[in-house]
C-alpha atoms as a PDB file:
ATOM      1  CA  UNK A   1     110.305 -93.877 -50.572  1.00  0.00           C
ATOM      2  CA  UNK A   2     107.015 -92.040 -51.085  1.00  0.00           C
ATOM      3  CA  UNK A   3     105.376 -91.077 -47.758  1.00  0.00           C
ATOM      4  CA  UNK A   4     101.557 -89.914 -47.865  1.00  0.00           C
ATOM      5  CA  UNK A   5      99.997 -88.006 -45.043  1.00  0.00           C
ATOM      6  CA  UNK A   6      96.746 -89.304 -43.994  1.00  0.00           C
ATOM      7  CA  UNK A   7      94.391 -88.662 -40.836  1.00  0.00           C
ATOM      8  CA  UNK A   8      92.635 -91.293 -39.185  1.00  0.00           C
ATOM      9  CA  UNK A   9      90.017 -92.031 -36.865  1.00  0.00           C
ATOM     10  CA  UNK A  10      90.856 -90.116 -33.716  1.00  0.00           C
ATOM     11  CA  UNK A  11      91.851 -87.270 -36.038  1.00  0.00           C
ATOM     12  CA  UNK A  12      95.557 -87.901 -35.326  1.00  0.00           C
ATOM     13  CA  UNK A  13      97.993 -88.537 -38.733  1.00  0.00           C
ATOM     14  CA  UNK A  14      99.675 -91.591 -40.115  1.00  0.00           C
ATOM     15  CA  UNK A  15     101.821 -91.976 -43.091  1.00  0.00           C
ATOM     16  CA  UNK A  16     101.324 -94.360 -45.837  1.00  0.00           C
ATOM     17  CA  UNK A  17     103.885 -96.034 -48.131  1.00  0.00           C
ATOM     18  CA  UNK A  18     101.900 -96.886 -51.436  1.00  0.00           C
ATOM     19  CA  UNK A  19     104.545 -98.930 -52.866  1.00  0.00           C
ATOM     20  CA  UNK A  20     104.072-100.876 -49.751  1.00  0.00           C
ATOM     21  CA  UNK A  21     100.616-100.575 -49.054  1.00  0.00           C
ATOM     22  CA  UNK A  22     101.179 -99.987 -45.151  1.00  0.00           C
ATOM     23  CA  UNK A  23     101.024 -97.272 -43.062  1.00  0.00           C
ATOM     24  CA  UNK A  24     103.198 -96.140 -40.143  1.00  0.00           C
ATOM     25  CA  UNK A  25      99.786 -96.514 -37.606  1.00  0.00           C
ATOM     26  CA  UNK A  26      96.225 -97.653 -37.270  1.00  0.00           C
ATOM     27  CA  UNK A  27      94.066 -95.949 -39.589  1.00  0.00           C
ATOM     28  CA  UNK A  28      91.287 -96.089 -36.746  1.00  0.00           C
ATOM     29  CA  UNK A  29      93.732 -94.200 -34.587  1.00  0.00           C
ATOM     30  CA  UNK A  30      97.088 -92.948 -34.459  1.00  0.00           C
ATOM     31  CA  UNK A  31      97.182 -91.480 -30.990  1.00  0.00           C
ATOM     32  CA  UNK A  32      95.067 -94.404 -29.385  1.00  0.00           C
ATOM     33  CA  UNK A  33      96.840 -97.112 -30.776  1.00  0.00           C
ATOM     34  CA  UNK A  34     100.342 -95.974 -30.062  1.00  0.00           C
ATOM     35  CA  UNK A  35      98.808 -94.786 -26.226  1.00  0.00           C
ATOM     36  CA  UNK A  36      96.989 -98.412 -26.075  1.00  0.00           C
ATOM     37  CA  UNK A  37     100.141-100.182 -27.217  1.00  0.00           C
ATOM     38  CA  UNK A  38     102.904 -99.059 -25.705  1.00  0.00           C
ATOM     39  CA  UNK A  39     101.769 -96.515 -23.055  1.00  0.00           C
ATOM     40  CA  UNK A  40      99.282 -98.299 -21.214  1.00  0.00           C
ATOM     41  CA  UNK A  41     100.361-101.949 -22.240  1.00  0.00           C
ATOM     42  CA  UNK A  42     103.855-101.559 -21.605  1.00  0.00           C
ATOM     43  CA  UNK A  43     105.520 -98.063 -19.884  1.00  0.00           C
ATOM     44  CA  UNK A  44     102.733 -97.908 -17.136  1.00  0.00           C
ATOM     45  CA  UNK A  45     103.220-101.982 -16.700  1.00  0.00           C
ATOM     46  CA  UNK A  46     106.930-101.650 -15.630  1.00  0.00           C
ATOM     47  CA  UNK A  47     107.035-100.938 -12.120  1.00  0.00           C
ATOM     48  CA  UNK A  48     110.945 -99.603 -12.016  1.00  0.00           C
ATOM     49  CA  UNK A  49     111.135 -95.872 -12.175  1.00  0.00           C
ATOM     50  CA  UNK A  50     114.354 -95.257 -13.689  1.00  0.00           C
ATOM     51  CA  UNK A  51     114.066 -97.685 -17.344  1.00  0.00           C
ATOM     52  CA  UNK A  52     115.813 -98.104 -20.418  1.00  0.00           C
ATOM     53  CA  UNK A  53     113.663 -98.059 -23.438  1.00  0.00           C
ATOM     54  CA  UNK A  54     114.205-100.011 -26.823  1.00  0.00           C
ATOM     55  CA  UNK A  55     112.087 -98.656 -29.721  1.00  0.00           C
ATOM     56  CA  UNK A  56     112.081-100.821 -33.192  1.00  0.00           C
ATOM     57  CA  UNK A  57     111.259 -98.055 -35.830  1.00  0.00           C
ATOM     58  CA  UNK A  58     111.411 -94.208 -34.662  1.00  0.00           C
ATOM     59  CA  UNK A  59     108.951 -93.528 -37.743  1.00  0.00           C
ATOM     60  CA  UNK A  60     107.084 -90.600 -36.615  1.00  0.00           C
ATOM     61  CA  UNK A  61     108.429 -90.061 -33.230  1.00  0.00           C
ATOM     62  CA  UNK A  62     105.421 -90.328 -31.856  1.00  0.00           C
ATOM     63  CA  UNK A  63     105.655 -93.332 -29.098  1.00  0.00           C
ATOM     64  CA  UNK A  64     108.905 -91.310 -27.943  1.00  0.00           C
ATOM     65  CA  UNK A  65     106.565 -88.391 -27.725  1.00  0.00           C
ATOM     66  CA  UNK A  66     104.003 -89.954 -25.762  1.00  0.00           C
ATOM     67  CA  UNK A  67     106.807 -91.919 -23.640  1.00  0.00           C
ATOM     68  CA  UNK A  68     109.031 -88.408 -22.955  1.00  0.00           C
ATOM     69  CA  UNK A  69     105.311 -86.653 -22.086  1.00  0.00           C
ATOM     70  CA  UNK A  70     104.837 -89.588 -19.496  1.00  0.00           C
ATOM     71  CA  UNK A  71     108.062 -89.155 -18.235  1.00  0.00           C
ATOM     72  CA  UNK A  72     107.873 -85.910 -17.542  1.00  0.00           C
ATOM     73  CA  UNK A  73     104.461 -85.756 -15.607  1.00  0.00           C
ATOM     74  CA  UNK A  74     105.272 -89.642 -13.849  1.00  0.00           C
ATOM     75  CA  UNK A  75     108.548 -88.253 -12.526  1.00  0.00           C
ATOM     76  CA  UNK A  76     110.545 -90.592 -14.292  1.00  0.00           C
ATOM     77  CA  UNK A  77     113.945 -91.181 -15.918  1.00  0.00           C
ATOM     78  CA  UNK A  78     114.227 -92.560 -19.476  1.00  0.00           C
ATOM     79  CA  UNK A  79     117.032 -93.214 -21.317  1.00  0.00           C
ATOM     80  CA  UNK A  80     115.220 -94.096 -24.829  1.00  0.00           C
ATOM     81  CA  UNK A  81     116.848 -95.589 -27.680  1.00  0.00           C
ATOM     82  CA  UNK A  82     115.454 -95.693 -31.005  1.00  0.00           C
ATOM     83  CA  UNK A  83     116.167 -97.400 -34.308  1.00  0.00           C
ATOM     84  CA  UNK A  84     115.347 -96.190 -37.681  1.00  0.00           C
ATOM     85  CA  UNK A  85     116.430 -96.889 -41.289  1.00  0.00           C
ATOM     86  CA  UNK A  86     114.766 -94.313 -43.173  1.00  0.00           C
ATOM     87  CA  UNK A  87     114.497 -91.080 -41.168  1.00  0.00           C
ATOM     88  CA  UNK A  88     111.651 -88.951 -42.380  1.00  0.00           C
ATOM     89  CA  UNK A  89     112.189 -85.423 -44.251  1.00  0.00           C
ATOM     90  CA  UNK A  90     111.714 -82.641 -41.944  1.00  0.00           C
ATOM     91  CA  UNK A  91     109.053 -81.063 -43.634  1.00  0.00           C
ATOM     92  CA  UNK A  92     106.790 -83.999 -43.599  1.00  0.00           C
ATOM     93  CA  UNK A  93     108.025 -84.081 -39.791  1.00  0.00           C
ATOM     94  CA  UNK A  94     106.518 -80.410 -39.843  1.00  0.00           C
ATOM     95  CA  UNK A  95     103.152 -81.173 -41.232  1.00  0.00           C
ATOM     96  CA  UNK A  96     102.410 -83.945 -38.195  1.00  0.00           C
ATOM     97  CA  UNK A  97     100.218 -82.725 -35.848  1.00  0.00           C
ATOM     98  CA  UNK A  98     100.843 -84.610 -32.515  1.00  0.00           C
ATOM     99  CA  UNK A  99     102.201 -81.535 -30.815  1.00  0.00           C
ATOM    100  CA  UNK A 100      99.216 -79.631 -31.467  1.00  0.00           C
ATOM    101  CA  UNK A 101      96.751 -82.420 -30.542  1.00  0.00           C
ATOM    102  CA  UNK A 102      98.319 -84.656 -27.379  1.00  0.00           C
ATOM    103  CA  UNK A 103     100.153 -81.534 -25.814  1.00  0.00           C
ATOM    104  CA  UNK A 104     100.129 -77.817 -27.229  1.00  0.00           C
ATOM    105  CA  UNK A 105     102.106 -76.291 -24.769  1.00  0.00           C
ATOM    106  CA  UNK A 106     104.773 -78.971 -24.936  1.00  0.00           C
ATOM    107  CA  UNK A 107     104.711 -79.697 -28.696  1.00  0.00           C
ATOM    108  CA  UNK A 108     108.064 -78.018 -28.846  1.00  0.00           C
ATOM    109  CA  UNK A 109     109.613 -81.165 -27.639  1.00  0.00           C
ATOM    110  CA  UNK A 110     107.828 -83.548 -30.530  1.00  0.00           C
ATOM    111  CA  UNK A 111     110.326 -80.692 -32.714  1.00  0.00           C
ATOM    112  CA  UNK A 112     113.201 -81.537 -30.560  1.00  0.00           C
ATOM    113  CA  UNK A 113     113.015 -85.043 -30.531  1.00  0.00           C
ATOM    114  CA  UNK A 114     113.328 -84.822 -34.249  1.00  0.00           C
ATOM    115  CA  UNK A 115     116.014 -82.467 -34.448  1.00  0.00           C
ATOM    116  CA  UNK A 116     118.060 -84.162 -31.981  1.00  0.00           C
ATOM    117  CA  UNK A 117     121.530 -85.515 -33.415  1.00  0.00           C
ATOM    118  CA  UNK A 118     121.278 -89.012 -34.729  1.00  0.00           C
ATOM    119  CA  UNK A 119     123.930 -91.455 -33.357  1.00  0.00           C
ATOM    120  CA  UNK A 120     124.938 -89.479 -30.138  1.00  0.00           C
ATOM    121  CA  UNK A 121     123.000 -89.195 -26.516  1.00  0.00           C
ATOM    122  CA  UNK A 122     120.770 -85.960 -26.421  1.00  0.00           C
ATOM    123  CA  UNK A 123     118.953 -84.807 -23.339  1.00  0.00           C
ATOM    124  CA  UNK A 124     115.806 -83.767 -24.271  1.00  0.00           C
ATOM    125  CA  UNK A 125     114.581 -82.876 -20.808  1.00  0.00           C
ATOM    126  CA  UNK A 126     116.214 -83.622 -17.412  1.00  0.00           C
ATOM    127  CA  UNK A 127     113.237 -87.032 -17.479  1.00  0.00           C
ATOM    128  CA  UNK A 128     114.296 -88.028 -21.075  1.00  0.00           C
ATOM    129  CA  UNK A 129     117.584 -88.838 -22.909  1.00  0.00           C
ATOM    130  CA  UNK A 130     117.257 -89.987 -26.587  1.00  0.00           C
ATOM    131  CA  UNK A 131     119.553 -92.312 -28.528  1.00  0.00           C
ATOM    132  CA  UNK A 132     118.385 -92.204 -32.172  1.00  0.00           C
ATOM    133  CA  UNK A 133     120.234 -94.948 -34.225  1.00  0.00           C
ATOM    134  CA  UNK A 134     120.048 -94.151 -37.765  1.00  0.00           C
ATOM    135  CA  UNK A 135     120.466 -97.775 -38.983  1.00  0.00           C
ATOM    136  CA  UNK A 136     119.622-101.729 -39.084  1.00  0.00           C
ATOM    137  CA  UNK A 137     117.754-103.516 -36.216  1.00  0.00           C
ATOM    138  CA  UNK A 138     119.366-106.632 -37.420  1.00  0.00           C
ATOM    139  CA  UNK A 139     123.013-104.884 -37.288  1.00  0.00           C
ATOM    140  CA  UNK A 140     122.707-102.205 -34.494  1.00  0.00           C
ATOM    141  CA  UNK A 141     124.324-102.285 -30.954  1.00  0.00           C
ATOM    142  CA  UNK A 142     121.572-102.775 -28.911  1.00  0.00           C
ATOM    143  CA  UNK A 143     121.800-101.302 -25.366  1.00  0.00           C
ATOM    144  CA  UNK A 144     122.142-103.377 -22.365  1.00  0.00           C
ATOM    145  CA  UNK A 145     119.142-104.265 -20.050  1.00  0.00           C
ATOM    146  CA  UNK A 146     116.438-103.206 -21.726  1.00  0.00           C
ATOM    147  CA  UNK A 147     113.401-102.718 -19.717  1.00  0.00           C
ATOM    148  CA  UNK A 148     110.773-101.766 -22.324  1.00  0.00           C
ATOM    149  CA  UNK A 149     110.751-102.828 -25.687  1.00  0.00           C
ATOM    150  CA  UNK A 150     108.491-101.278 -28.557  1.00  0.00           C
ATOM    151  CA  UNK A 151     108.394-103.409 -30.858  1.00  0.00           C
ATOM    152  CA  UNK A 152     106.618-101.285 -33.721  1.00  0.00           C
ATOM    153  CA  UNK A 153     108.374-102.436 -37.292  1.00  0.00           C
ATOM    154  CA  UNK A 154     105.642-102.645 -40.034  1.00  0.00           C
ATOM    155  CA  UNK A 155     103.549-105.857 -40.377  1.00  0.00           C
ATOM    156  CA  UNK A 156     105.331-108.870 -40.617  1.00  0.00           C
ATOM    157  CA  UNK A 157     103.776-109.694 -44.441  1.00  0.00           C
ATOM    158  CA  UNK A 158     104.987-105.707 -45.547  1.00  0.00           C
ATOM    159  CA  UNK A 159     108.289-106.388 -43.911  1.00  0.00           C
ATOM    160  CA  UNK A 160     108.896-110.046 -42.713  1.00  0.00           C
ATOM    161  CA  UNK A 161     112.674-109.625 -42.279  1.00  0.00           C
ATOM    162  CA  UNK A 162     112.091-107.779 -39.162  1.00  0.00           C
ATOM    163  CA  UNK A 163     109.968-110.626 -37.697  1.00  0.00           C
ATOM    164  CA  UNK A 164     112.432-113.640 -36.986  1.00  0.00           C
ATOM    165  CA  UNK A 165     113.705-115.658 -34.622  1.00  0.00           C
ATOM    166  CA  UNK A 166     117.051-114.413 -34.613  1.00  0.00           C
ATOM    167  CA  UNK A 167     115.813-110.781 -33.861  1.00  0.00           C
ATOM    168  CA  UNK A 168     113.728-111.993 -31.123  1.00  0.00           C
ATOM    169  CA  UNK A 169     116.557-114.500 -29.494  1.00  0.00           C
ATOM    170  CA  UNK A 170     118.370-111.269 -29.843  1.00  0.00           C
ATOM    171  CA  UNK A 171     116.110-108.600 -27.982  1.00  0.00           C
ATOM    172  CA  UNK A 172     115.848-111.857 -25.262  1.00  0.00           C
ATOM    173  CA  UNK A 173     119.396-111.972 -24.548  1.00  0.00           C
ATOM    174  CA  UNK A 174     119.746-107.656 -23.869  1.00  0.00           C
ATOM    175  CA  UNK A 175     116.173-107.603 -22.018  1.00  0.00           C
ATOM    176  CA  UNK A 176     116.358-107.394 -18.496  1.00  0.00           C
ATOM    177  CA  UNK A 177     114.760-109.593 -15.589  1.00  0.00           C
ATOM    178  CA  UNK A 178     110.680-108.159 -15.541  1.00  0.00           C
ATOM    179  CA  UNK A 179     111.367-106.475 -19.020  1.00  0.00           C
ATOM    180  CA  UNK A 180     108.446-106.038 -21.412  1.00  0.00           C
ATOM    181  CA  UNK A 181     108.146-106.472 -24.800  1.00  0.00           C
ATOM    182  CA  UNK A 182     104.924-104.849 -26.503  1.00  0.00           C
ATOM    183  CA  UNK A 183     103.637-104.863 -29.980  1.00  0.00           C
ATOM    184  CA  UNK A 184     100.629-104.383 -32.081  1.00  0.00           C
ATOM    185  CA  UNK A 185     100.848-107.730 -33.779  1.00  0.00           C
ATOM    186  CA  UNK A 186      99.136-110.903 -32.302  1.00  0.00           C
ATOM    187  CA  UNK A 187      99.813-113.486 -35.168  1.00  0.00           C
ATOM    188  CA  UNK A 188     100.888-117.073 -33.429  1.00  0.00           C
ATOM    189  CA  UNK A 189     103.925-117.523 -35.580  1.00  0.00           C
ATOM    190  CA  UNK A 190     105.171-114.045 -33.879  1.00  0.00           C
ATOM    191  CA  UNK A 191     104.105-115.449 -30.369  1.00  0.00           C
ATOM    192  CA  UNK A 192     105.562-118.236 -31.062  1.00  0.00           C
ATOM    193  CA  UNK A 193     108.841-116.831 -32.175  1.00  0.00           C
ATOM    194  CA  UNK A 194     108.852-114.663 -28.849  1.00  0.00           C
ATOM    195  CA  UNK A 195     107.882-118.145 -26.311  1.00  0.00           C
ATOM    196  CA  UNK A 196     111.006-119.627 -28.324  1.00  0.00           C
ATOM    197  CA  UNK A 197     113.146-116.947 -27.495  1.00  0.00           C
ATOM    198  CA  UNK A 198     112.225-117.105 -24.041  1.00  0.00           C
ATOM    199  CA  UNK A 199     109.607-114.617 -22.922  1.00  0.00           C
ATOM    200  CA  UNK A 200     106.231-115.492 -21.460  1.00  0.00           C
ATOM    201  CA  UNK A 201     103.602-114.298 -23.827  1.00  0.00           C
ATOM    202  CA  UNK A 202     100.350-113.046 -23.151  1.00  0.00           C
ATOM    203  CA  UNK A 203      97.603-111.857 -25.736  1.00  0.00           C
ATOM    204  CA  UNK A 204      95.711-108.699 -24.560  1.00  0.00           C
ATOM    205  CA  UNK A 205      92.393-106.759 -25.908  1.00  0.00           C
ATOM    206  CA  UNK A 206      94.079-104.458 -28.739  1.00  0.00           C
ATOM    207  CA  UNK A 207      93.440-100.603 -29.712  1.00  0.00           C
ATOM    208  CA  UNK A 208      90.463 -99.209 -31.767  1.00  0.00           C
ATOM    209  CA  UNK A 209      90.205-101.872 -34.600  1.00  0.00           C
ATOM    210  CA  UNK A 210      92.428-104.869 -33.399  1.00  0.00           C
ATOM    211  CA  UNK A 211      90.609-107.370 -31.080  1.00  0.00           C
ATOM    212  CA  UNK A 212      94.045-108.412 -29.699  1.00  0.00           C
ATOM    213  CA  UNK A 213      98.073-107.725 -29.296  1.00  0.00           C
ATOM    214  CA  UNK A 214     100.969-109.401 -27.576  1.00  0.00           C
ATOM    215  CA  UNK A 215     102.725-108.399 -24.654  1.00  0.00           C
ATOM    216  CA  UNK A 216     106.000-110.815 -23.380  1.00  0.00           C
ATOM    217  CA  UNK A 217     107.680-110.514 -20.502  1.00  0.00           C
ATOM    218  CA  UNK A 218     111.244-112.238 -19.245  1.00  0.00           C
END
């Protein structure tokens, strides 16, 4: 799959699939989005300290970047897990330039979160354990309690097998009690999948260029 490097708005990259027409963030802002999204929206909305983290598409690594970053200066303990089918080539990896922008003196760890062993538990820092699943979100083992759920697959008309009601009765059933689910999307027939499922959904002002998103809650 062909993967095109692109900057956007905030001067942060993205990568876009032209046989798809999508790309892996906002065009009118990598960084701000994914910080908007799942950052502020989600990781600083759950109160626990010590949470388990369920990412759907590792893509660029950079919510795990941004989440191990706010780990490490909240004081807190993540245990992150992270699904991808398609794991990108390292030297597209190498040509991304979150490490320089968000954090220069920390950027090695954007490298080590992409070098880290797929399939096995790697400590990144004493704050941040990664689990990346190279694999199926339909098929995978999903871990147990899941307090934070990025839900960051690629729009539901580019890839509408990762938007259905099984997948959503599924992440219900392994979130735990005050979990959150985030994601970019706000289209009713998502929300509506999600209220089915069981969560209470809420739609919230979006990042740079989206006037809303969803954020559910069990």
């Amino acid at each position: 799959m062909k993967r095109e490097l692109q900057e956007t708005a905030d001067g942060s990259h993205t990568l876009f699939i032209p046989e798809m027409d999508e790309h892996y963030h906002s065009v009118n802002g990598a960084v701000q989005e994914s910080r908007h999204v799942f950052i502020e929206a989600g990781l600083h909305r759950q109160e626990k300290k010590d949470i388990t983290v369920f990412e759907v598409g590792f893509g660029t690594g950079l919510n795990a970047y941004l989440t191990l970053l706010a780990a490490e200066n909240e004081d807190r303990s993540v245990d992150y897990f992270s699904v991808e089918l398609y794991p990108l080539d390292p030297a597209l990896v190498r040509a991304l330039n979150y490490g320089d922008m968000i954090c220069p003196e920390k950027k090695m760890l954007f490298t080590a979160l992409h070098s880290a062993a797929w399939n096995e538990p790697v400590k990144i820092t004493d704050h941040f354990t990664l689990h990346k699943i190279q694999g199926d979100n339909n098929s995978c083992t999903l871990p147990e309690d899941m307090d934070l759920i990025y839900f960051d697959a690629f729009a539901p008309d580019k890839q509408p097998e990762m938007w259905s009601q099984e997948i959503f009765d599924r992440l219900y059933a392994h979130t735990s009690e005050g979990g959150i689910l985030t994601t970019y999307c706000a289209k009713g027939v998502v929300r509506r999948m999600m209220q089915k499922a069981g969560y209470s959904v809420e739609r919230i002002p979006g990042p740079p260029g989206k006037r809303e998103m969803l954020r559910a809650i069990k």
